[in-house]
C-alpha atoms as a PDB file:
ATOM      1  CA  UNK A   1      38.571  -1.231   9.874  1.00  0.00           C
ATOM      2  CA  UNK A   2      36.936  -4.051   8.373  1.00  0.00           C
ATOM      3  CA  UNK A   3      36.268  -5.970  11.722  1.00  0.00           C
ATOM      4  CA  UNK A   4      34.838  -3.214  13.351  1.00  0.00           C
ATOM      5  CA  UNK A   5      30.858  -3.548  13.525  1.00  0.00           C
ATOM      6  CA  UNK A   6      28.360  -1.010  11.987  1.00  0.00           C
ATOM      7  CA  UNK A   7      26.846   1.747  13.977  1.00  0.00           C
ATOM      8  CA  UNK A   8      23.826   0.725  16.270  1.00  0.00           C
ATOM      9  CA  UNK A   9      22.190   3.316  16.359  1.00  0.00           C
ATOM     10  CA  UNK A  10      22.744   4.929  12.401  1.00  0.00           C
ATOM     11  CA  UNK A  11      23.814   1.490  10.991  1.00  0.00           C
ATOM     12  CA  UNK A  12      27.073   3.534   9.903  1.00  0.00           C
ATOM     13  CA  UNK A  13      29.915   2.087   8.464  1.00  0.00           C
ATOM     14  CA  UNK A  14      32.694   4.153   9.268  1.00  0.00           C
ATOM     15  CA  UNK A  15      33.541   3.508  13.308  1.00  0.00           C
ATOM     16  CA  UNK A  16      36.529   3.906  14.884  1.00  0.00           C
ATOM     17  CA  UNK A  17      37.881   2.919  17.833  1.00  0.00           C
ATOM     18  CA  UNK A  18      38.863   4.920  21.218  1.00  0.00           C
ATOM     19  CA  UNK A  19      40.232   3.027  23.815  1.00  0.00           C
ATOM     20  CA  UNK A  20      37.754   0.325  24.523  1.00  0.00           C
ATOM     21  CA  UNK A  21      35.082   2.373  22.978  1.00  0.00           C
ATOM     22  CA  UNK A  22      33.575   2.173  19.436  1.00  0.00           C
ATOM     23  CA  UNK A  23      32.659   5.747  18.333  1.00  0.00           C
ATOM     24  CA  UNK A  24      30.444   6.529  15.447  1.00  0.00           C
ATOM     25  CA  UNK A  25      31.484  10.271  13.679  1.00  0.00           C
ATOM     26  CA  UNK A  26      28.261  10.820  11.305  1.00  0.00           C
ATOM     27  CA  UNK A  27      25.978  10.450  15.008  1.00  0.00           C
ATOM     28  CA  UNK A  28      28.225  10.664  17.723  1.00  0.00           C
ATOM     29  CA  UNK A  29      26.998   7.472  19.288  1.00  0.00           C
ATOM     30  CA  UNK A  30      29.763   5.445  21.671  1.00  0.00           C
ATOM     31  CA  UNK A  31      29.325   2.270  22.700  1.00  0.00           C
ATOM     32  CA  UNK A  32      31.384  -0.496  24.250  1.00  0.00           C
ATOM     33  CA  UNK A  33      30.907  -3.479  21.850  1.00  0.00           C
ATOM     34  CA  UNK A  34      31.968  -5.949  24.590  1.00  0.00           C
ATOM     35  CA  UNK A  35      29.004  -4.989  26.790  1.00  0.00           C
ATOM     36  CA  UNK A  36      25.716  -7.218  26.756  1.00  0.00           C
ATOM     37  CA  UNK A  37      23.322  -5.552  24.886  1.00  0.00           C
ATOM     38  CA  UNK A  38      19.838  -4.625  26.863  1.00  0.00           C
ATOM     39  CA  UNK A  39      17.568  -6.815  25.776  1.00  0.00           C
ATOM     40  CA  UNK A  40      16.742  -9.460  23.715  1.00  0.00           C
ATOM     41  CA  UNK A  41      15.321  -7.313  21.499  1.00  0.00           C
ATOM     42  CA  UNK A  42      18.082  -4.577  21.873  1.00  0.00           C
ATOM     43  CA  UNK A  43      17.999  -4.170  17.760  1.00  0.00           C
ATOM     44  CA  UNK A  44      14.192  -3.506  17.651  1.00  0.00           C
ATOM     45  CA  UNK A  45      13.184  -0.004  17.556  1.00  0.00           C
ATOM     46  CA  UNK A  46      11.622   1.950  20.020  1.00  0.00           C
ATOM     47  CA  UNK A  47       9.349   4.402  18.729  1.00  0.00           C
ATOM     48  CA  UNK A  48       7.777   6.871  21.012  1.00  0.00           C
ATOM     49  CA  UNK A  49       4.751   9.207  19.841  1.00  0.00           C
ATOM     50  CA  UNK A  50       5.170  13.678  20.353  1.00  0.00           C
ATOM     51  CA  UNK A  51       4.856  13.190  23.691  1.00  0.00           C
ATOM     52  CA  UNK A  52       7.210  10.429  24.491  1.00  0.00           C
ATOM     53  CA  UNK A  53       4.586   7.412  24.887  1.00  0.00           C
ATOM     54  CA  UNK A  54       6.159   4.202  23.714  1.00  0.00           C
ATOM     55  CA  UNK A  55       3.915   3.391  20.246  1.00  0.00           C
ATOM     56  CA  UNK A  56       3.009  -0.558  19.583  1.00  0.00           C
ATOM     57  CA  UNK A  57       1.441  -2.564  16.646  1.00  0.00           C
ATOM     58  CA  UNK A  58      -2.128  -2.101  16.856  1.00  0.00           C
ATOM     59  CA  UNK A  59      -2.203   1.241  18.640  1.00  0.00           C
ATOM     60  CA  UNK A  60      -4.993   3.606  18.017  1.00  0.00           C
ATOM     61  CA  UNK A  61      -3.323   7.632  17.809  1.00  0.00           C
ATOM     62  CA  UNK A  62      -4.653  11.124  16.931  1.00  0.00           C
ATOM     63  CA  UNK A  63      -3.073  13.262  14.882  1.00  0.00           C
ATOM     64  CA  UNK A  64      -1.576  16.452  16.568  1.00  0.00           C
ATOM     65  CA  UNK A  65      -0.916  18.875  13.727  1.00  0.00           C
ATOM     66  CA  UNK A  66      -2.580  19.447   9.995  1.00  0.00           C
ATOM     67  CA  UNK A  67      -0.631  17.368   7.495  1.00  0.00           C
ATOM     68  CA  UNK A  68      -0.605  18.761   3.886  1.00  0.00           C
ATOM     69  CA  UNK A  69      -0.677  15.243   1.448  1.00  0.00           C
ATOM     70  CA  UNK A  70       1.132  15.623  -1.304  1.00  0.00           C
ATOM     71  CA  UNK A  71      -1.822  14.796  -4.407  1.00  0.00           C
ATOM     72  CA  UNK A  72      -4.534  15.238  -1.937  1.00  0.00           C
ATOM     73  CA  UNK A  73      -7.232  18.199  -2.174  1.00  0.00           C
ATOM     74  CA  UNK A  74      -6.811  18.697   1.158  1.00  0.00           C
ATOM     75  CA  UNK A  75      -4.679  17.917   4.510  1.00  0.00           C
ATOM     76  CA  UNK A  76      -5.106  15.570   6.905  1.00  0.00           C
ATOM     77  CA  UNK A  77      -6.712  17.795  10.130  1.00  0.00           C
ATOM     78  CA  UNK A  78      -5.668  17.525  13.683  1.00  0.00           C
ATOM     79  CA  UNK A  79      -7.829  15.358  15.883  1.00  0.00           C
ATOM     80  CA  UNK A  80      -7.685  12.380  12.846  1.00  0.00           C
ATOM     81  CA  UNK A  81      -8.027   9.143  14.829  1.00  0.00           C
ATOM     82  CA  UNK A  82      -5.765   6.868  13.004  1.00  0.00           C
ATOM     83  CA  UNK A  83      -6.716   2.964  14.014  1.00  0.00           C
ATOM     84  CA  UNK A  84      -4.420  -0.263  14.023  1.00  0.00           C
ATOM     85  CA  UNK A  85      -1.098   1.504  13.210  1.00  0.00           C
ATOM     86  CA  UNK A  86       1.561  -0.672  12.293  1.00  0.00           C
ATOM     87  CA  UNK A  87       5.182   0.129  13.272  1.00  0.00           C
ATOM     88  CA  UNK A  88       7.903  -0.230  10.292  1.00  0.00           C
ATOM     89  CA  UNK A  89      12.298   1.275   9.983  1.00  0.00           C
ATOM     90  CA  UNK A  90      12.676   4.667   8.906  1.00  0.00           C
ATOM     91  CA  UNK A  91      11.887   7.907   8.704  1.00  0.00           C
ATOM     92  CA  UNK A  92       8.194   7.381   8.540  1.00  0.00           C
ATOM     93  CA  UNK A  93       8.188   4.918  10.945  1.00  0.00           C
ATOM     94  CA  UNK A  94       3.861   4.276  10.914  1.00  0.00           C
ATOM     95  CA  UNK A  95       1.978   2.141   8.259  1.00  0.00           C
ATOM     96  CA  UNK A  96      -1.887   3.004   8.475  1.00  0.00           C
ATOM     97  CA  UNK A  97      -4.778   3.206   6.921  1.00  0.00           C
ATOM     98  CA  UNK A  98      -6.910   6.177   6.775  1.00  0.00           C
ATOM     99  CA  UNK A  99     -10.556   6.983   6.020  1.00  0.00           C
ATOM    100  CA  UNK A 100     -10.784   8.856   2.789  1.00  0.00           C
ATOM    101  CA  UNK A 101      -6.944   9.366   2.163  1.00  0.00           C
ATOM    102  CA  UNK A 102      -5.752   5.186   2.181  1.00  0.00           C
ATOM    103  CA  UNK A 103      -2.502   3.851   2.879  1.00  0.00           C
ATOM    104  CA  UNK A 104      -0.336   6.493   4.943  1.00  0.00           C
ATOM    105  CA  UNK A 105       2.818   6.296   6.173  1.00  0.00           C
ATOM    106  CA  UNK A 106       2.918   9.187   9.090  1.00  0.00           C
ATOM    107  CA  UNK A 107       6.282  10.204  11.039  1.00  0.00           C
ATOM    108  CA  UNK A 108       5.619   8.993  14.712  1.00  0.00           C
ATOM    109  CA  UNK A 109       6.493  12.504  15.914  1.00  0.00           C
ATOM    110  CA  UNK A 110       2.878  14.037  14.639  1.00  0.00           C
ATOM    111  CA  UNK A 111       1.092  11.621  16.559  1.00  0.00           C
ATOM    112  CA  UNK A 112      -0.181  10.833  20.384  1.00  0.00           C
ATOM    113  CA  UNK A 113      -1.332   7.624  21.404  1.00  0.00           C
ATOM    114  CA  UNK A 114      -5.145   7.409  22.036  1.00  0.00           C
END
């Protein structure tokens, strides 16, 4: 099991193989591993904003729900425009700065490109 390569989509260790397949068990993901992968930049993420707009670096987006912040007085309100968002791995997958609150890191799935 050693040879077999990690997960591409979960970065999961424990594959197995089917046939000519690779088959990840924590997120179901197969994959052939001696297909060409799409693009040159087939291991950069795509991140896509609530309503399925592909996000860059330097985007401007608007907040589509309230957002309670933890040690803040108060939430962040629908409608905040959020300026030069930059796009980072994980769950919270935005780096921004905000007006009154600072650094941020928002979930790309409470957001809408502007």
């Amino acid at each position: 099991m050693a040879d077999l390569p990690p997960c591409p989509e979960c970065r999961s260790e424990y594959v197995y193989a089917d046939g000519e397949l690779l088959i990840c068990p924590e997120c179901s993901h197969e994959w052939n591993p001696s297909a060409a992968p799409a693009g040159d930049d087939a291991g950069a993420p795509v991140v896509r904003d609530a309503f399925g707009t592909v996000l860059a670096d330097g985007d401007a987006v608007v907040l589509v729900k309230d957002l309670k912040v933890r040690g803040a007085s108060a939430p962040l309100k629908q409608g905040t425009r959020v300026k030069s968002i930059r796009l980072v791995d994980g769950d919270h997958n935005i780096d921004c700065q905000i007006d009154g609150f600072g650094a941020m890191a928002l979930k790309s799935e409470f957001v809408k490109k502007a």
